[in-house]
C-alpha atoms as a PDB file:
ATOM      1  CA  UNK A   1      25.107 105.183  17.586  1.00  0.00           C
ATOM      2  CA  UNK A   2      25.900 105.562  20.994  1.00  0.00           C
ATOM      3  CA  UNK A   3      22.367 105.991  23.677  1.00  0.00           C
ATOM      4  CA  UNK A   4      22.512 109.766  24.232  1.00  0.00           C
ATOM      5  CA  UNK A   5      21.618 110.091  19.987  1.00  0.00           C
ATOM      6  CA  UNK A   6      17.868 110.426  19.525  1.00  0.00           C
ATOM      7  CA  UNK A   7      18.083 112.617  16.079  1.00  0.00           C
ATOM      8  CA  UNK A   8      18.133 111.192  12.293  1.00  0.00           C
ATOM      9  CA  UNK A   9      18.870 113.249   9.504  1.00  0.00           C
ATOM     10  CA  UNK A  10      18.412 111.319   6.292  1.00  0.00           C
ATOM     11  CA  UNK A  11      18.589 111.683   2.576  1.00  0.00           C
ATOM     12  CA  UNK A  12      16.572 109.143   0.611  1.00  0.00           C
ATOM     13  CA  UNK A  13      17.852 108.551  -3.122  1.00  0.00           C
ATOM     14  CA  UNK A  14      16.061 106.932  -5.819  1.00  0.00           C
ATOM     15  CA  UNK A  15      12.628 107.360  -7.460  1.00  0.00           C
ATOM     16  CA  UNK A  16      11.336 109.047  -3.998  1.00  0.00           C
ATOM     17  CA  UNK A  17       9.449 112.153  -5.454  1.00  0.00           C
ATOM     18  CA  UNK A  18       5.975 112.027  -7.268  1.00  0.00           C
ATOM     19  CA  UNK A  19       4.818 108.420  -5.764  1.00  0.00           C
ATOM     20  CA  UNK A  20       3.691 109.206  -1.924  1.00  0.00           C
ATOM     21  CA  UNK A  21       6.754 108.837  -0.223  1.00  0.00           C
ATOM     22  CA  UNK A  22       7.068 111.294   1.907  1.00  0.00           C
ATOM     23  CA  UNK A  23       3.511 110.137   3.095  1.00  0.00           C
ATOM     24  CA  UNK A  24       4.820 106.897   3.406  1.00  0.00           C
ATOM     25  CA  UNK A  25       6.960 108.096   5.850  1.00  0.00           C
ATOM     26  CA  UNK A  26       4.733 110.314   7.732  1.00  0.00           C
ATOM     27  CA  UNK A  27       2.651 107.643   8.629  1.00  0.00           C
ATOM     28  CA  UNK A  28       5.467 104.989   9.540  1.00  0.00           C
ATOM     29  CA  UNK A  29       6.942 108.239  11.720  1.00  0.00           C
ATOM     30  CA  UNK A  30       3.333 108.543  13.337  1.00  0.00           C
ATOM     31  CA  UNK A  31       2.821 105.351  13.833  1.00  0.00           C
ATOM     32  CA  UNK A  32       6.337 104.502  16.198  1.00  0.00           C
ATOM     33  CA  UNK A  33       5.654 107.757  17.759  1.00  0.00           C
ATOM     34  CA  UNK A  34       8.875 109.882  15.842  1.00  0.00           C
ATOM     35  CA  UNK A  35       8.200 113.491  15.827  1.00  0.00           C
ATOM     36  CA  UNK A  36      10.127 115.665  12.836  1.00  0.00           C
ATOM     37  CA  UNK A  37       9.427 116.242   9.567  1.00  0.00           C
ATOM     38  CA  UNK A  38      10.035 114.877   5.997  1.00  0.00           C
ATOM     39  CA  UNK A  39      10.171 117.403   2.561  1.00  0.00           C
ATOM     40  CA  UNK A  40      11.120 116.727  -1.286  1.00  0.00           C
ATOM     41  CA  UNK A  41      14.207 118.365  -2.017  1.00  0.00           C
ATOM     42  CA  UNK A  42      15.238 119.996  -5.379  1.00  0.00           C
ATOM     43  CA  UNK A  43      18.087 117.405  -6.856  1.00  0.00           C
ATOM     44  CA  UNK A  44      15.264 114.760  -6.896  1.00  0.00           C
ATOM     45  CA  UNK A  45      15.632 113.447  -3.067  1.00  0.00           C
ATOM     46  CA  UNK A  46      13.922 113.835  -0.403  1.00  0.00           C
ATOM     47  CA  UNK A  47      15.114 114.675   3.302  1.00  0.00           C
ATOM     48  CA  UNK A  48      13.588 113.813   6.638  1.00  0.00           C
ATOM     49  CA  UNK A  49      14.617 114.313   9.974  1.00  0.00           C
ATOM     50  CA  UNK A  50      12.903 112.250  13.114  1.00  0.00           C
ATOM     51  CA  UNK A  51      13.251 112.416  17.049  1.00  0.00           C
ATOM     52  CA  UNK A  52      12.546 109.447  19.495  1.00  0.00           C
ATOM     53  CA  UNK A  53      14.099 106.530  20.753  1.00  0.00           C
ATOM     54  CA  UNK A  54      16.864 104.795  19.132  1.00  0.00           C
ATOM     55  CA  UNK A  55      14.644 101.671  18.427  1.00  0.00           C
ATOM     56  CA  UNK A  56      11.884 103.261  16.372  1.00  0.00           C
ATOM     57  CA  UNK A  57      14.675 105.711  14.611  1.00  0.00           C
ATOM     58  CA  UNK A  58      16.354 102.494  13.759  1.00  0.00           C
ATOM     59  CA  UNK A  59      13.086 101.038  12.640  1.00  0.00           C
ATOM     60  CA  UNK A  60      11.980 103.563  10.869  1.00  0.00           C
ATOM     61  CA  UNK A  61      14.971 103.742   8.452  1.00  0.00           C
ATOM     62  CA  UNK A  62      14.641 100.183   8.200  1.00  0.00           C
ATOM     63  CA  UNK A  63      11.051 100.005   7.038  1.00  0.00           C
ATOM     64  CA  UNK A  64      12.231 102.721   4.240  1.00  0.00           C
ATOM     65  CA  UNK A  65      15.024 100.456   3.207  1.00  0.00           C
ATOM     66  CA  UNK A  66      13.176  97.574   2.465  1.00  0.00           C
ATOM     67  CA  UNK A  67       9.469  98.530   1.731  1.00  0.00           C
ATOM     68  CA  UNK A  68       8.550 102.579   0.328  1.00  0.00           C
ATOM     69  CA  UNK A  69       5.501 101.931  -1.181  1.00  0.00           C
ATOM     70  CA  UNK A  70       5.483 102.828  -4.673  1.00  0.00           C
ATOM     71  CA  UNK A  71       8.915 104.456  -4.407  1.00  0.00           C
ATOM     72  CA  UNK A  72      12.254 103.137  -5.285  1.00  0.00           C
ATOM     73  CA  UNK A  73      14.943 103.925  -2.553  1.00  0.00           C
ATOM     74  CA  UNK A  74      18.742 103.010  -3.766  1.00  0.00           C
ATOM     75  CA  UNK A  75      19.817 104.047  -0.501  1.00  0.00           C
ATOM     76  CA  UNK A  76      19.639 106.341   2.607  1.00  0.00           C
ATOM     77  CA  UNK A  77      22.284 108.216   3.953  1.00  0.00           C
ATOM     78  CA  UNK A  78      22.079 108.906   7.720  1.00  0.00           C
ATOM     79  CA  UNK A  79      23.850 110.553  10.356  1.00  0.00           C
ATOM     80  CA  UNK A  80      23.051 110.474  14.300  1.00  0.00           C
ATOM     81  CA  UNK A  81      23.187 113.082  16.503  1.00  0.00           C
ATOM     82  CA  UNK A  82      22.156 113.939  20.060  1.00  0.00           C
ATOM     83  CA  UNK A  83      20.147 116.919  19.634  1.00  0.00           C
ATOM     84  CA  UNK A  84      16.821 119.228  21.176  1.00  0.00           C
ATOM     85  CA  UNK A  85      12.936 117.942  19.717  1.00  0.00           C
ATOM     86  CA  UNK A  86      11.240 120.735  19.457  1.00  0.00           C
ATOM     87  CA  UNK A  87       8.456 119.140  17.148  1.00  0.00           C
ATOM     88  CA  UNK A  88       5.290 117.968  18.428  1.00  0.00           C
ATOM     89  CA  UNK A  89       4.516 115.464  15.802  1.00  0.00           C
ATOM     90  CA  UNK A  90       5.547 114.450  12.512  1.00  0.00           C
ATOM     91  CA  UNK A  91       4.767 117.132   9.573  1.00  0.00           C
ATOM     92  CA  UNK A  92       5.574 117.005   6.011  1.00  0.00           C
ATOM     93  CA  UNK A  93       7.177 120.047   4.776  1.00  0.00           C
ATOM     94  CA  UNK A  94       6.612 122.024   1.544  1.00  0.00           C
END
């Protein structure tokens, strides 16, 4: 991830739907100060994407790694990207 990349798109896989996860990552988003948004998606995952600095983006992906709440992630695939925030805060979409 080079400096100039302060976008992550992610796809969380597992048992992510139906046990507050996407809360779970609204607040851990709030909290670092990420703006974006998080929604379930119809094949069972659930897809987020969060602006900020590459510390909390990197923290924030590790937090949902290795402690969802009552979710089970098997894994997260990510991708980088430099590109315009135009969110104020951190929404859940439906």
């Amino acid at each position: 991830m080079s400096n100039n990349e302060n976008c992550v798109f992610a796809k969380a896989f597992g048992r992510v739907q139906g046990v507050g996860f996407r809360a779970f990552v609204r607040q851990n988003a709030r909290r670092l100060g990420l703006a974006g948004w998080v929604k379930n998606c119809g094949d069972g995952t659930v897809e987020l994407e969060a602006f900020g600095e590459k510390k909390e983006l990197l923290s924030l992906l590790e937090i949902l790694e290795q402690d969802a709440g009552f979710a089970r992630v098997e894994r997260i695939e990510k991708k980088f990207s430099s590109k315009k925030n135009q969110m104020e805060e951190f929404s859940i979409k439906f």
